[in-house]
Protein backbone atom coordinates (compact mmCIF):
# COMPACT_ATOMS: atom_id res chain seq x y z
CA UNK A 1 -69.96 60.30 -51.65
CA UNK A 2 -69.42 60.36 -55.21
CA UNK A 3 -71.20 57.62 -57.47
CA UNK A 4 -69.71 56.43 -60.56
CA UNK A 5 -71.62 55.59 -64.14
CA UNK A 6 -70.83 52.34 -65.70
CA UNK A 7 -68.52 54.24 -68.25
CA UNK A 8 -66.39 55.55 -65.02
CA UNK A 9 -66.51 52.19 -63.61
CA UNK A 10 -65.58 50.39 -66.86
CA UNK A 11 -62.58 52.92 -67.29
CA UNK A 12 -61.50 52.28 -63.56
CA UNK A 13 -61.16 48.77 -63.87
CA UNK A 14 -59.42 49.23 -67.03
CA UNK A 15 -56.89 51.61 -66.12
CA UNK A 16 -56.81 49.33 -62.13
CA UNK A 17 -56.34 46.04 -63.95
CA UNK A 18 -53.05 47.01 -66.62
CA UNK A 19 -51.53 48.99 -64.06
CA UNK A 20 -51.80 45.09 -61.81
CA UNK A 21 -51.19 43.48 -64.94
CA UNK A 22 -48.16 45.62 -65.13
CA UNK A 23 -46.68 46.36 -61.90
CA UNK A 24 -48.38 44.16 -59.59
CA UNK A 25 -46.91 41.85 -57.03
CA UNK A 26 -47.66 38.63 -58.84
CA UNK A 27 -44.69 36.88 -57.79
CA UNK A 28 -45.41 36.55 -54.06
CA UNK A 29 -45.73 33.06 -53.11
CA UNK A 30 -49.02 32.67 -52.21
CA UNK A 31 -49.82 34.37 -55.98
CA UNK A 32 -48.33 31.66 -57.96
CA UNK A 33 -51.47 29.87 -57.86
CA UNK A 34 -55.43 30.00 -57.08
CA UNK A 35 -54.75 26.92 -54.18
CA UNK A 36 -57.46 27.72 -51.79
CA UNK A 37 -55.00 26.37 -48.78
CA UNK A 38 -52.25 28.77 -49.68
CA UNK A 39 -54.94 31.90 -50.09
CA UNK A 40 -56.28 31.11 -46.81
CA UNK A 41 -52.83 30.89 -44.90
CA UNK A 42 -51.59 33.86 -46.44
CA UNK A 43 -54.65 36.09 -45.73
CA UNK A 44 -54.12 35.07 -42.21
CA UNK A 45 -50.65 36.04 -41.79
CA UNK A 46 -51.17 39.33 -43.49
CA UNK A 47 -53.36 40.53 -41.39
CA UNK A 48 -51.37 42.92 -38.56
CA UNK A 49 -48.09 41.54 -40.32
CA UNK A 50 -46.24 43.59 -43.59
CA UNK A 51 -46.16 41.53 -46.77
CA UNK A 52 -42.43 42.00 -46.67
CA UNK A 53 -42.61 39.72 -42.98
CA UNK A 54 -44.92 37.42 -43.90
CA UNK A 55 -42.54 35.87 -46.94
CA UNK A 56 -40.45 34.09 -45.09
CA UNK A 57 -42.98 32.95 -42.48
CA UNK A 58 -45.39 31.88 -45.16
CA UNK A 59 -42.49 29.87 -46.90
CA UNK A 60 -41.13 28.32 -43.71
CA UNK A 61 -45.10 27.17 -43.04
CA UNK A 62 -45.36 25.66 -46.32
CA UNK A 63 -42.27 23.89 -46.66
CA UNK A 64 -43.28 22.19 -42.91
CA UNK A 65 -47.21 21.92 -43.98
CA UNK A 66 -47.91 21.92 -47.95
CA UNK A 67 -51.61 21.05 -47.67
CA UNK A 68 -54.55 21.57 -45.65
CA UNK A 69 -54.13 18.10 -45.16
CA UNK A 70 -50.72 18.10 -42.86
CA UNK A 71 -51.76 21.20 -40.98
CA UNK A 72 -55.05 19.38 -40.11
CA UNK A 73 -53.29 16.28 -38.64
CA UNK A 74 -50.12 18.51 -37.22
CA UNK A 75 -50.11 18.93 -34.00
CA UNK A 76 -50.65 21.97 -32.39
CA UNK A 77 -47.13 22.83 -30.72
CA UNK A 78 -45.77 22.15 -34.37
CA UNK A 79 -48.46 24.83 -35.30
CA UNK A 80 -47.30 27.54 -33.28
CA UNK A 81 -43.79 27.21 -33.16
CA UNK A 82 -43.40 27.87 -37.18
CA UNK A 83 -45.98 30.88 -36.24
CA UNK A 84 -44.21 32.23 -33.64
CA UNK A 85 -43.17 35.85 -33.96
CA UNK A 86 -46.16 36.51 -35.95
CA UNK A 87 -48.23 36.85 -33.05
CA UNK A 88 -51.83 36.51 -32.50
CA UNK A 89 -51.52 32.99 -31.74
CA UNK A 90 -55.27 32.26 -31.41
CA UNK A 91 -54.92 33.07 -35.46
CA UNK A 92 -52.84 29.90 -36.03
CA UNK A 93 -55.12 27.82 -34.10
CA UNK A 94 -58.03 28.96 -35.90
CA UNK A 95 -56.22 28.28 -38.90
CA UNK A 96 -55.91 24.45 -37.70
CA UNK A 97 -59.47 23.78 -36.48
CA UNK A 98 -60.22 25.35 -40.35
CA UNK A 99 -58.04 22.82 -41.65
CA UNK A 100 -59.81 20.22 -39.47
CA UNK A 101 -62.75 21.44 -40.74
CA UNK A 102 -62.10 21.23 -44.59
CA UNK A 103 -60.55 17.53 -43.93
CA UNK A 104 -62.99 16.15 -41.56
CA UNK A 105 -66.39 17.36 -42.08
CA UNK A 106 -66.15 18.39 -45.56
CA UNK A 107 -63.98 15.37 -47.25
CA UNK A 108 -61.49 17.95 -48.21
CA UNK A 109 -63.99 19.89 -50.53
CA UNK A 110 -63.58 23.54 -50.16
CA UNK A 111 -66.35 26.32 -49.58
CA UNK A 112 -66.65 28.38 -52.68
CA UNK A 113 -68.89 31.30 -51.77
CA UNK A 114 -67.92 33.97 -49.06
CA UNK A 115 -71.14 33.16 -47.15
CA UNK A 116 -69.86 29.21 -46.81
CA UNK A 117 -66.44 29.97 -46.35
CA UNK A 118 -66.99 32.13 -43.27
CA UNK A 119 -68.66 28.64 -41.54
CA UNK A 120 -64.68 27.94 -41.32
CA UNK A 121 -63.33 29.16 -37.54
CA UNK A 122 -61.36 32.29 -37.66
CA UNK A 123 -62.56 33.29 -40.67
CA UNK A 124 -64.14 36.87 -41.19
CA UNK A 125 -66.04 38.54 -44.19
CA UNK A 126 -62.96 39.76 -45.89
CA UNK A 127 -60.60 36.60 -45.37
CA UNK A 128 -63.74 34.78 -47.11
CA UNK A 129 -64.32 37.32 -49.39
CA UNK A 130 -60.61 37.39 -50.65
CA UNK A 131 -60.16 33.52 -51.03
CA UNK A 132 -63.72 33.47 -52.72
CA UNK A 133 -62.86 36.07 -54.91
CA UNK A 134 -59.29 34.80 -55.71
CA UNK A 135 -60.04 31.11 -55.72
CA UNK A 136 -63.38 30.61 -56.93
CA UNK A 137 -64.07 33.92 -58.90
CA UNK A 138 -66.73 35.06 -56.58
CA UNK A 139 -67.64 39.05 -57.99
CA UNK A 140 -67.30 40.14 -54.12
CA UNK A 141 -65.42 42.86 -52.72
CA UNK A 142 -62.90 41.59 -49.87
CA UNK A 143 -63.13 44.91 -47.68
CA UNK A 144 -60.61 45.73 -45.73
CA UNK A 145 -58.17 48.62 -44.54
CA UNK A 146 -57.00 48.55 -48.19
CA UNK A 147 -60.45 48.97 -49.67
CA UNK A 148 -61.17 51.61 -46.83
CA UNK A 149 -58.65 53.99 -47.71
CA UNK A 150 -58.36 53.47 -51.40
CA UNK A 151 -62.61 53.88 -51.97
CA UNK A 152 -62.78 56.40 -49.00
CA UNK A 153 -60.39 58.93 -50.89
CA UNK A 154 -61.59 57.85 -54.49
CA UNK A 155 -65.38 58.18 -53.80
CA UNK A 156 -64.79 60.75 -51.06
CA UNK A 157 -66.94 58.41 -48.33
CA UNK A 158 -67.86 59.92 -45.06
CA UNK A 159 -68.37 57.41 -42.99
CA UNK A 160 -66.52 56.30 -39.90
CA UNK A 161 -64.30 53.07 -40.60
CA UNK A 162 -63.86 52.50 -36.88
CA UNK A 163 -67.55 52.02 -37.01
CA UNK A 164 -68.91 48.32 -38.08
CA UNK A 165 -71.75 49.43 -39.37
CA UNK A 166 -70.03 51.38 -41.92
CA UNK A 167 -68.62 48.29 -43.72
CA UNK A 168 -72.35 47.72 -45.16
CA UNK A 169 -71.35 51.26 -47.02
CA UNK A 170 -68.38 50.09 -48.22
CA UNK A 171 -69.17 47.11 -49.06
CA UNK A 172 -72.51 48.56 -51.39
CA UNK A 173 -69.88 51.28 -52.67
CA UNK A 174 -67.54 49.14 -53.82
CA UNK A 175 -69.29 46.01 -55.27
CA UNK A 176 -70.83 47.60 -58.44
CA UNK A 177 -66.91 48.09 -59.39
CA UNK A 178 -65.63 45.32 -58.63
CA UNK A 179 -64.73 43.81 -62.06
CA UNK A 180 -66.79 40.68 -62.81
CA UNK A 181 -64.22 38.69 -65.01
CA UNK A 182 -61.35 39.12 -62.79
CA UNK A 183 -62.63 39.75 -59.47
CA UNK A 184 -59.43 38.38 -57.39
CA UNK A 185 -57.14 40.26 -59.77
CA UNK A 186 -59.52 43.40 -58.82
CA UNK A 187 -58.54 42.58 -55.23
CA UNK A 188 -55.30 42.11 -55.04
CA UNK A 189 -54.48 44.65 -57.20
CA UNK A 190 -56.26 47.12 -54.85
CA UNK A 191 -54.45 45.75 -51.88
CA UNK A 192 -51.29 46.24 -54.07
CA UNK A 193 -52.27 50.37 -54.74
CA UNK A 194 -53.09 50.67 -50.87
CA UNK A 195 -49.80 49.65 -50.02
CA UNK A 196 -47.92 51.52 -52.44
CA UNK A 197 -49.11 54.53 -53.93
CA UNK A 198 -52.45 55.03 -51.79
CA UNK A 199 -50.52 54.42 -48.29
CA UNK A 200 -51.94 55.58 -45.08
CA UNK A 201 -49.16 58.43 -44.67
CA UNK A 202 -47.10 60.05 -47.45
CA UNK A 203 -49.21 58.30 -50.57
CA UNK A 204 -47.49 58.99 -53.40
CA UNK A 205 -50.98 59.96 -55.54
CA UNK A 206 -49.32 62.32 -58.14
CA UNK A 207 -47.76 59.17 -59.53
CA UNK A 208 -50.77 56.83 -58.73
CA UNK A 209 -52.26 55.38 -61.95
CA UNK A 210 -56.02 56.04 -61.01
CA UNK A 211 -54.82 59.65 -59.99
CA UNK A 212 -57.71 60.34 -62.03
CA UNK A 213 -60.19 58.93 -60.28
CA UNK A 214 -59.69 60.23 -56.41
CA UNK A 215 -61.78 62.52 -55.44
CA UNK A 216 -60.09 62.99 -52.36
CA UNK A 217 -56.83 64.08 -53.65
CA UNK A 218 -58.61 66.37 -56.63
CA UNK A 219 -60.75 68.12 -54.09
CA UNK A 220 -57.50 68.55 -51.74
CA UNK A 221 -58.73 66.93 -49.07
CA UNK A 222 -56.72 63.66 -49.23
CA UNK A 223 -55.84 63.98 -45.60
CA UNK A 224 -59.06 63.73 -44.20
CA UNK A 225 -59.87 60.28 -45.87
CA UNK A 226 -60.52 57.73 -45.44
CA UNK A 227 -62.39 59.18 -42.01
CA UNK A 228 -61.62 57.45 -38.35
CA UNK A 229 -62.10 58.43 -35.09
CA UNK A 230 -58.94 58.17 -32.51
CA UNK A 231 -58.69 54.82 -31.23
CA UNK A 232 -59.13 54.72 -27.28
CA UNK A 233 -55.63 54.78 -25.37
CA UNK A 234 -54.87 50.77 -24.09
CA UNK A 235 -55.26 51.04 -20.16
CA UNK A 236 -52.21 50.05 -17.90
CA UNK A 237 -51.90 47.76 -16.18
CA UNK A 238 -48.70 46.65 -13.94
CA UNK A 239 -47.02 43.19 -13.68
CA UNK A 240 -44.24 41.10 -12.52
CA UNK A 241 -42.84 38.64 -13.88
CA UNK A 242 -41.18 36.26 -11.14
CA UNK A 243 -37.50 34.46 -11.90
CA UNK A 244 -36.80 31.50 -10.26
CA UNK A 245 -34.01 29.31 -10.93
CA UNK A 246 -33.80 25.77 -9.45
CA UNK A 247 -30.02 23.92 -8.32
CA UNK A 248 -29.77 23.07 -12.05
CA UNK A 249 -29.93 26.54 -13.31
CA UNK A 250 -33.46 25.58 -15.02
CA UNK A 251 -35.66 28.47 -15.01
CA UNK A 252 -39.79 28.38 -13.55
CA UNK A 253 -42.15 28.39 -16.20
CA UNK A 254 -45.95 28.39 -15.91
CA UNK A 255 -48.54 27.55 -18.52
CA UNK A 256 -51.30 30.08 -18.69
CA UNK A 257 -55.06 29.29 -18.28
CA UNK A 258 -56.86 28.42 -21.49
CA UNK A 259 -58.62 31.39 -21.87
CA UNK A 260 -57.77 35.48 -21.66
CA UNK A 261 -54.58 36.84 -23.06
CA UNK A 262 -51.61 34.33 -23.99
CA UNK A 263 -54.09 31.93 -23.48
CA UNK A 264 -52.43 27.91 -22.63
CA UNK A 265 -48.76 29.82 -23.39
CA UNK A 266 -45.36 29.00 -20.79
CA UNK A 267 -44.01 32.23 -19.40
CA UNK A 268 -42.24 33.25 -16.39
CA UNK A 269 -45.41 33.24 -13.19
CA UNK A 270 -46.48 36.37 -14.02
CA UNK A 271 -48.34 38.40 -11.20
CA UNK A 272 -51.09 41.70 -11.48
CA UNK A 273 -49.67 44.15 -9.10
CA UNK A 274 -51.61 47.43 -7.94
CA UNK A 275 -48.59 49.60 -7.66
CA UNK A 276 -44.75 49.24 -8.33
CA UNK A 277 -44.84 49.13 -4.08
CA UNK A 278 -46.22 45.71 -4.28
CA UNK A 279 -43.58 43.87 -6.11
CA UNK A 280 -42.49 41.15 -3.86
CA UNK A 281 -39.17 40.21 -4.75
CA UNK A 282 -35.74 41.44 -6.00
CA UNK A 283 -36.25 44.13 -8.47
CA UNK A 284 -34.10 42.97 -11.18
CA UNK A 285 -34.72 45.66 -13.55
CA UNK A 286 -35.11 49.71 -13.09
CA UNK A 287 -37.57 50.03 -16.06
CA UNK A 288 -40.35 47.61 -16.94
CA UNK A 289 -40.64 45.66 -20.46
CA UNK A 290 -43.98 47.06 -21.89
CA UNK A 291 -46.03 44.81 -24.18
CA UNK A 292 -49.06 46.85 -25.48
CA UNK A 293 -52.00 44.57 -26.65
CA UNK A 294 -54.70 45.39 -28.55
CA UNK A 295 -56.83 47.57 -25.03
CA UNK A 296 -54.12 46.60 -22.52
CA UNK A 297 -50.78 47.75 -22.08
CA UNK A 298 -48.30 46.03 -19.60
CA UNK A 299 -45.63 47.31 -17.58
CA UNK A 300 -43.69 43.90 -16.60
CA UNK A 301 -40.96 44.28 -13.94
CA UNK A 302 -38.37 41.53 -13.60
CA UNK A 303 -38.36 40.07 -9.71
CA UNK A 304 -36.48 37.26 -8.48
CA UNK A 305 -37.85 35.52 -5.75
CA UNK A 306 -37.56 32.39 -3.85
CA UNK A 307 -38.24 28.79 -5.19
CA UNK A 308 -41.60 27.44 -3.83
CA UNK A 309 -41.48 24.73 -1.87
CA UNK A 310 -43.98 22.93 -4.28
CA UNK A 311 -44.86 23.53 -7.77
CA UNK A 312 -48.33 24.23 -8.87
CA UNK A 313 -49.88 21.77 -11.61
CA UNK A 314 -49.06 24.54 -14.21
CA UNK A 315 -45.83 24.88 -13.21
CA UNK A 316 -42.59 23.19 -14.17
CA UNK A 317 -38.73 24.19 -14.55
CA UNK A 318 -37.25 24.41 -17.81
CA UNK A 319 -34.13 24.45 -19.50
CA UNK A 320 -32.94 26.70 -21.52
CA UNK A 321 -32.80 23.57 -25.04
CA UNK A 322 -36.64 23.35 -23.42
CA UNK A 323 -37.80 26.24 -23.29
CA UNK A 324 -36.18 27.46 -26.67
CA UNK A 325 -37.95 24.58 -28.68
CA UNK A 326 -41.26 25.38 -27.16
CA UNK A 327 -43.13 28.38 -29.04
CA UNK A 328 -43.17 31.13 -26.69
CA UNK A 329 -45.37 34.47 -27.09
CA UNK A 330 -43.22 37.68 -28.05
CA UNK A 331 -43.79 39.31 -24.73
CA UNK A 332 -41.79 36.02 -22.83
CA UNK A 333 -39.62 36.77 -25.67
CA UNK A 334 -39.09 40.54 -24.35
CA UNK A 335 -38.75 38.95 -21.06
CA UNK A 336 -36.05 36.37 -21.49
CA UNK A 337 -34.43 39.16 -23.71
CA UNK A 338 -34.28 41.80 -20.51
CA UNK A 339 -33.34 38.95 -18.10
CA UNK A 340 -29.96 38.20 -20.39
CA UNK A 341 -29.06 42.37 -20.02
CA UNK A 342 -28.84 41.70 -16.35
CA UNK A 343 -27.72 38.11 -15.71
CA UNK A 344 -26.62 34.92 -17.51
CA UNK A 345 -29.86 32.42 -17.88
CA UNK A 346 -27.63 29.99 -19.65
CA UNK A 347 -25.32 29.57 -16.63
């Protein structure tokens, strides 16, 4: 790993900063101002989700819940419904029981160190290092897959980012660069070059403007930076996803238990099957929908089977004005899409 001398550093953050100052993204809307509410709402949605994607969600949110305030009294269905097609639900309700948090036990008053802010639910080292750092001028780095690759090709550092323990090198690397006037500026603005010209495939480094200062790319070795091991393959796992209608046309939902994957969501009864043998209905569909989660990837058939004679307590049938104002997760989504390509569910 190379180490830079203060003159390096002081020329980094010089060149960094009017290159930000310049070209940066300064006009996306959670940028307009330091609001800690808006930060914290925004670093949320960004993470698994492109800034371009995020916009309009972020906008939408806003417009519905302008301060920490409303989203702490909202109530939760109203919560998930402007977040759905983000995914990672159990983000937005994190973000909530922060809000409650803020409002109720803190009078409003927000954290403004890293260390406090991660006492907030859902909130991780870099989410409180970025709103620390933007908001409250905390010198911190906020690492994350940005800071990764950008320092792991500019200081050429070995270690393994799929490894935790690795963020401690990071984090040392980077924090004796991290500019001390403008330390949320410094952030964004390396989020900005990790999404642009340091990219994770095809960077565009001969027109970076800290060309000069990669290591990686002057050694040749871009490639092999910033270094990862293969994540492990998500295991399989088969499904079936049961349609019932009732006389009405009203199609059987069931909520999901409060914990595990789509945790307190409606879907269609879904049921773990062994082997495609198993499935104990009418095979509506030939090939399965496949939702891949984070370790888990499901093969879902379609099966139509007969109306129970009594619904469960978690059950109930829905229509399709009900079912379209309740905030479903994207892989009922891919479900209700499939079921239109082979019948009507309107009808």
């Amino acid at each position: 790993m190379e180490i830079w001398n203060q003159e390096q550093i002081n020329s980094f953050r010089a060149t960094l900063l009017a290159w930000y100052d310049q070209e940066g993204r300064g006009q996306l809307p959670w940028r307009l101002n330091h609001d800690p509410y808006r930060v914290l709402v925004s670093e949320i949605m960004l993470q698994q989700t492109r800034v371009e994607t995020v916009i309009e969600y972020f906008n939408r949110f806003m417009a519905a819940l302008p301060t920490v305030e409303t989203l702490a009294q909202a109530d939760e269905a109203t919560v998930l419904k402007l977040w759905e097609g983000l995914g990672y639900y159990s983000r937005a309700r994190n973000l909530q029981r922060a809000a409650q948090y803020v409002v109720n036990n803190l009078q409003g008053q927000w954290p403004n160190s890293s260390d406090d802010l991660q006492e907030l639910p859902g909130v991780g080292p870099y989410t409180a290092a970025a709103v620390a750092s933007i908001c409250f001028d905390e010198v911190v780095p906020a690492v994350d897959g940005n800071q990764y690759r950008v320092f792991g090709r500019l200081l050429k550092i070995d270690a393994d980012i799929s490894q935790p323990k690795s963020r401690k090198i990071f984090y040392n690397a980077i924090a004796p660069i991290v500019d001390p006037k403008r330390p949320g500026d410094f952030n964004q603005a390396i989020m900005d070059l990790g999404s642009t010209y340091m990219k994770a495939s095809n960077p565009d480094t001969l027109n970076s403007p800290v060309k000069e200062y990669n290591a990686a790319y002057r050694d040749g070795v871009e490639d092999k930076y910033p270094v990862k091991t293969k994540r492990v393959k998500p295991r399989k796992e088969l499904w079936q996803a049961q349609v019932v209608y009732n006389e009405a046309g009203d199609l059987l939902f069931e909520k999901r238990p409060a914990t595990g994957l789509l945790s307190d969501f409606w879907t269609f009864p879904l049921r773990k099957i062994d082997k495609i043998d198993d499935l104990d209905g009418q095979q509506l569909t030939i090939k399965p929908v496949v939702h891949i989660f984070t370790h888990r990837r499901w093969e879902i058939w379609l099966v139509a089977v007969k109306a129970p004679t009594k619904l469960a307590i978690n059950q109930r049938y829905l229509s399709s004005e009900e079912w379209q104002a309740l905030s479903l997760p994207k892989v009922q989504h891919k479900l209700l899409t499939k079921l239109h390509e082979v019948t009507d569910v309107s009808e």
